[in-house]
Protein backbone atom coordinates (compact mmCIF):
# COMPACT_ATOMS: atom_id res chain seq x y z
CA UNK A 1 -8.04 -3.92 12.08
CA UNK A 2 -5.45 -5.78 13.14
CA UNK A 3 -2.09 -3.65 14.18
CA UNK A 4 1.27 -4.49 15.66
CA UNK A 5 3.92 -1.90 16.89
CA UNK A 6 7.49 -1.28 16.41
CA UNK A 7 9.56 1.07 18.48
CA UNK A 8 13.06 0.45 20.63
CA UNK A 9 11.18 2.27 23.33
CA UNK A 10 9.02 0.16 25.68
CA UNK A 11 7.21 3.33 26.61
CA UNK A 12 6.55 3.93 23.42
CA UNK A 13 4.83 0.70 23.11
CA UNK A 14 2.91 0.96 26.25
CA UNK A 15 1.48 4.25 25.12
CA UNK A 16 -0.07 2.47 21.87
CA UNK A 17 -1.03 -0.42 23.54
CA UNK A 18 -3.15 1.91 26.42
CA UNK A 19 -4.63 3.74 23.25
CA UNK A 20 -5.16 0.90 21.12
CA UNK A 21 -7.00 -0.51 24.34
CA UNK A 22 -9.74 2.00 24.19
CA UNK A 23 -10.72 1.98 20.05
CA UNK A 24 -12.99 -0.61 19.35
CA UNK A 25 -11.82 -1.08 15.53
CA UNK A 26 -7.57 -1.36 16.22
CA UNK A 27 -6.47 -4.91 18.05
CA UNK A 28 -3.02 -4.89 18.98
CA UNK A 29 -2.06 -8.38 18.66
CA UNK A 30 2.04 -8.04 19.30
CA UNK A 31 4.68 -5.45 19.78
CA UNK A 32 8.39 -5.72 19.28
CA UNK A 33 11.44 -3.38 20.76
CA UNK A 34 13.53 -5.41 18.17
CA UNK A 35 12.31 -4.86 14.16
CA UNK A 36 13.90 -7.81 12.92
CA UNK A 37 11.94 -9.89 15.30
CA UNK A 38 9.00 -8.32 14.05
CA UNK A 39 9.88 -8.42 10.11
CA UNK A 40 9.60 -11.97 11.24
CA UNK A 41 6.11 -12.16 12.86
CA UNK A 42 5.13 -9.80 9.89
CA UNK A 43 5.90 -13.06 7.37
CA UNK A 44 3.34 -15.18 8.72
CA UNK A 45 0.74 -13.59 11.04
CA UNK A 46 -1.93 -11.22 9.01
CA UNK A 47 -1.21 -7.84 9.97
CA UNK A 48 -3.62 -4.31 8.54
CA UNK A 49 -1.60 -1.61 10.43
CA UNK A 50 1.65 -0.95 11.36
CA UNK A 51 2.66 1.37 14.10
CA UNK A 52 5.92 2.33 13.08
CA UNK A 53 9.07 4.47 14.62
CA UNK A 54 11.87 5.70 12.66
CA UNK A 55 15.03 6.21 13.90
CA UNK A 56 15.93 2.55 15.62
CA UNK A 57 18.98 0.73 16.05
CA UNK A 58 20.46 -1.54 12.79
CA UNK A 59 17.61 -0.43 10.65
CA UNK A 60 15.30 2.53 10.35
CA UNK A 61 11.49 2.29 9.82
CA UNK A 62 11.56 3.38 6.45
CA UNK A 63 14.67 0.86 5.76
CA UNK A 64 12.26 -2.07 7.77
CA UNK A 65 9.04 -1.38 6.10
CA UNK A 66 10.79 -1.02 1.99
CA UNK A 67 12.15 -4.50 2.53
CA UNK A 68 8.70 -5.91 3.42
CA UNK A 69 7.13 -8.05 0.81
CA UNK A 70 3.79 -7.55 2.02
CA UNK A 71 3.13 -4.19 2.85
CA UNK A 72 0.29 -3.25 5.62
CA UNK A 73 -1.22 0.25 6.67
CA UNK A 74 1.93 2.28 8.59
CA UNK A 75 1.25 4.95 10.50
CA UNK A 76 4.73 6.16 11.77
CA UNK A 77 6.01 7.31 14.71
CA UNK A 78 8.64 9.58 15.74
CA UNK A 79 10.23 12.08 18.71
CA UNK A 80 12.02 13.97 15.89
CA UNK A 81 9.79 16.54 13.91
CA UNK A 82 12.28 16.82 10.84
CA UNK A 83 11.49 12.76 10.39
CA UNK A 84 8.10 12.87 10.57
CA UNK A 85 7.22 14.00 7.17
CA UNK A 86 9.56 11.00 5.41
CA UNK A 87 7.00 8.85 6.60
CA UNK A 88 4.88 9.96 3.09
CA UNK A 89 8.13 8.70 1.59
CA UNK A 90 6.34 5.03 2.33
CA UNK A 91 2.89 6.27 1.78
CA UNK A 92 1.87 6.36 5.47
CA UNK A 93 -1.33 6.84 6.04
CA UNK A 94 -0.74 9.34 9.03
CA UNK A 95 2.38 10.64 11.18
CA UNK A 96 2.44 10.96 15.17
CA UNK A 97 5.19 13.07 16.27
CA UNK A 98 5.92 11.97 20.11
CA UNK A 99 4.15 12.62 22.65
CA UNK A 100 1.16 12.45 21.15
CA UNK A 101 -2.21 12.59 22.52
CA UNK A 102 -4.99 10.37 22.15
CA UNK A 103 -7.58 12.52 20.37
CA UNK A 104 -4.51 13.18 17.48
CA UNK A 105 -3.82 8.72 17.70
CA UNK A 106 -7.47 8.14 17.43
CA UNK A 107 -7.44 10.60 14.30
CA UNK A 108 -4.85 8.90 12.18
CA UNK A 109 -6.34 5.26 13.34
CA UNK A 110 -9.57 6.62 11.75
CA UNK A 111 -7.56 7.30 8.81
CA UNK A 112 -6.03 4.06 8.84
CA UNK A 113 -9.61 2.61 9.06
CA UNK A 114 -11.56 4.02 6.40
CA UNK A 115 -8.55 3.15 4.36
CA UNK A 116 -9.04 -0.58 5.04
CA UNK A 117 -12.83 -0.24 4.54
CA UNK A 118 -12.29 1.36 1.31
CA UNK A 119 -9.95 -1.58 0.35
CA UNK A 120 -12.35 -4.33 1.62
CA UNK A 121 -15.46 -3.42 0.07
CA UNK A 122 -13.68 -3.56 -3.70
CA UNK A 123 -14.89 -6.01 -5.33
CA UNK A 124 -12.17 -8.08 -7.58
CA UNK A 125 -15.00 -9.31 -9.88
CA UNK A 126 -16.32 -5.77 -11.30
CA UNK A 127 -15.32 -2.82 -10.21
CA UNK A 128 -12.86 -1.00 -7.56
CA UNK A 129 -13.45 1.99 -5.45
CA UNK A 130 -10.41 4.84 -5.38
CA UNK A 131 -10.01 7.92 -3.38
CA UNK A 132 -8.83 10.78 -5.34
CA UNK A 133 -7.91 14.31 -3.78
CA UNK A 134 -11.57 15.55 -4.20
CA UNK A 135 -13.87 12.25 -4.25
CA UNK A 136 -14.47 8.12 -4.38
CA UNK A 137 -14.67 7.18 -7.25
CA UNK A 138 -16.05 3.37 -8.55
CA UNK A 139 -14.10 2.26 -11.60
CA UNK A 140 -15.08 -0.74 -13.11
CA UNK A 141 -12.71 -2.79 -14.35
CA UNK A 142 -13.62 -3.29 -17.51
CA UNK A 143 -12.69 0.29 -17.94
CA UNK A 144 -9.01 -0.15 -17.04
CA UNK A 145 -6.63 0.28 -19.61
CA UNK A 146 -3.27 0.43 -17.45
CA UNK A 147 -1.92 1.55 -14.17
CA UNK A 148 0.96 3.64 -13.85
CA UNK A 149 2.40 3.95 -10.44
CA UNK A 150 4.31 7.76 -10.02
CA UNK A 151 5.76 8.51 -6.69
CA UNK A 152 3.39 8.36 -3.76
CA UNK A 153 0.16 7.95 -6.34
CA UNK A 154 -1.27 5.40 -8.64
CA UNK A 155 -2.86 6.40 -11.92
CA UNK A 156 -5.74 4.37 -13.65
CA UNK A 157 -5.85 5.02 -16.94
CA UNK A 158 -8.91 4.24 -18.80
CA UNK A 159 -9.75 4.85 -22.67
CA UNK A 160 -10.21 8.78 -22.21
CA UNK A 161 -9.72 9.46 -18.33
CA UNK A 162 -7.27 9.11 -15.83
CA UNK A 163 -7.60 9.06 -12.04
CA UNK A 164 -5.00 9.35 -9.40
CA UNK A 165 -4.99 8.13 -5.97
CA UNK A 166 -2.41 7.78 -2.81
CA UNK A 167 -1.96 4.20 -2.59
CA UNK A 168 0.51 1.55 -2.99
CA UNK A 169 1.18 -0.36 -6.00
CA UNK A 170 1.22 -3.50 -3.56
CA UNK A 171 -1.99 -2.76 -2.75
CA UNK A 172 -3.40 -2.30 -5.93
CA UNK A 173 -1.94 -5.91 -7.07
CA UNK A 174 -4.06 -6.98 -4.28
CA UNK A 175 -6.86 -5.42 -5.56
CA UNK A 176 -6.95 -7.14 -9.24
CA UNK A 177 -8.14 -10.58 -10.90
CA UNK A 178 -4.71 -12.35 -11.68
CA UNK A 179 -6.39 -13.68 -14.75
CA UNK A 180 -7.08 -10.01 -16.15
CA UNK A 181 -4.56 -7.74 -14.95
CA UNK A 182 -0.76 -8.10 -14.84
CA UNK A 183 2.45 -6.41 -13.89
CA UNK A 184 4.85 -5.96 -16.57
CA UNK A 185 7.29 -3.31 -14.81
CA UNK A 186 7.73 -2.00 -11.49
CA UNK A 187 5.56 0.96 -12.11
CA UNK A 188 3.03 -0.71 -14.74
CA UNK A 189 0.07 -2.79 -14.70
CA UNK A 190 -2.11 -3.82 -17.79
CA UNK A 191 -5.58 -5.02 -18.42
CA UNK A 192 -4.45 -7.87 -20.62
CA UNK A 193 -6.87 -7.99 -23.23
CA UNK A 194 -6.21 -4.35 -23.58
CA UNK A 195 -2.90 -5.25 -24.75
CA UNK A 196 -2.91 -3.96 -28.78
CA UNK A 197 0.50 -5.66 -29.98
CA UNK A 198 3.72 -7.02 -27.82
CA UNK A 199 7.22 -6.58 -28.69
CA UNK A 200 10.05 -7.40 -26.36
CA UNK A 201 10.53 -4.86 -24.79
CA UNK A 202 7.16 -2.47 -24.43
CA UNK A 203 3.63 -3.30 -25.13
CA UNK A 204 1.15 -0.93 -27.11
CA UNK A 205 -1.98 -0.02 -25.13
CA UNK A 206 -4.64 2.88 -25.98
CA UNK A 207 -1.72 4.10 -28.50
CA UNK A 208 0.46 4.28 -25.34
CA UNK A 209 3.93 2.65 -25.07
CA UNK A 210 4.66 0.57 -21.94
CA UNK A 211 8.01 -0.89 -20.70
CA UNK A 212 8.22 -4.70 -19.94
CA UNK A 213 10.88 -5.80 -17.71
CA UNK A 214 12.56 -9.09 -18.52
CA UNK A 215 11.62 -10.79 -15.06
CA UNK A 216 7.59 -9.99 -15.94
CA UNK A 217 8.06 -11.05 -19.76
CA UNK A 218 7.31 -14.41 -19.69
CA UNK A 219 4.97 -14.68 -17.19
CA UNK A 220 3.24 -11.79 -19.26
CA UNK A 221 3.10 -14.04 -22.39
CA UNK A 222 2.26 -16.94 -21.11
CA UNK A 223 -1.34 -14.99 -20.32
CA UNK A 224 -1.59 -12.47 -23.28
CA UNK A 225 -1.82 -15.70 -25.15
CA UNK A 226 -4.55 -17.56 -23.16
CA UNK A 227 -6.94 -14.87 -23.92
């Protein structure tokens, strides 16, 4: 995986980098004292993790990593216990309160890891793989009806079953043929030809009723009508 770091604290950084140093599957490729810098190297360089600290100054993590387009692996950081948790506010895949020890940073890189495996063995032709609270699951995508995204979760809603897993909606759109899937509100996806009649403002799927924003209308169309 390839991971950069973010903290106003050199220290901080040179603790990450000496840990990253000895895991064979984490490169560090940069790290920044100053986020907006880094928001910047984040818009053209490939990046799977994100080491991330919270309380900086002009913009906090969480503040820095909403505003990203294209949203990589986090794994916060933080000297302050009471901000630790608000990192699942962002869907981090783990929290390191400061100082942390290697054993606990090789445990949430681990995390980070199988995560990323997970995601890169999906393939966007059949089916998906999901991790739900008890089990992975393999969905195929023919299956999909719609995807609702609630909170910290993502529901996939097939004909008769749902299934809910801690991911990011970002992610997801990663995950799906453009051609066959598409996102027709900030919390909805649809399987296109799934779609059972279109009005202008909500779509009827599996007897369900499904907003469509005006920014994702057209576009919407414009494919419910090629199929």
């Amino acid at each position: 995986m390839i991971a950069i770091a973010i903290d106003d604290e050199p220290s901080a950084l040179h603790v990450i980098s000496s840990f990253c140093n000895k895991i064979a599957h984490v490169t560090l490729a940069a790290t920044f004292t100053d986020p907006f810098e880094a928001v910047a190297y984040l818009q053209i360089h490939r990046t799977d993790l994100l080491f991330l600290d919270v309380l900086m100054p002009d913009i906090s993590g969480l503040e820095l990593y909403r505003s990203l387009r294209s949203k990589p692996m986090v794994i916060v950081t933080t000297a302050f216990e009471e901000y630790a948790l608000a990192g699942f506010e962002i869907s981090a895949v783990d929290y390191l309160l400061k100082p942390f020890s290697i054993e606990r940073f090789i445990t949430a890189c681990n995390k980070a890891f199988s995560n990323n495996q997970m995601l890169n063995d999906q393939s966007k032709d059949n089916a998906l793989f999901i991790q739900t609270a008890t089990s992975r699951i393999k969905i195929n995508l023919s299956d999909i009806y719609f995807i609702e995204a609630a909170a910290n979760y993502v529901s996939f809603h097939l004909e008769t079953e749902q299934y809910s897993s801690r991911m990011t909606f970002q992610e997801v759109v990663q995950l799906l043929p453009e051609k066959l899937f598409c996102r027709v509100h900030r919390s909805f996806i649809v399987a296109i030809n799934k779609v059972e009649s279109v009005e202008k403002h909500q779509l009827r799927v599996n007897k369900h009723v499904i907003p469509i924003s005006d920014g994702y209308y057209q576009t919407f169309l414009s494919l419910f009508k090629s199929v």
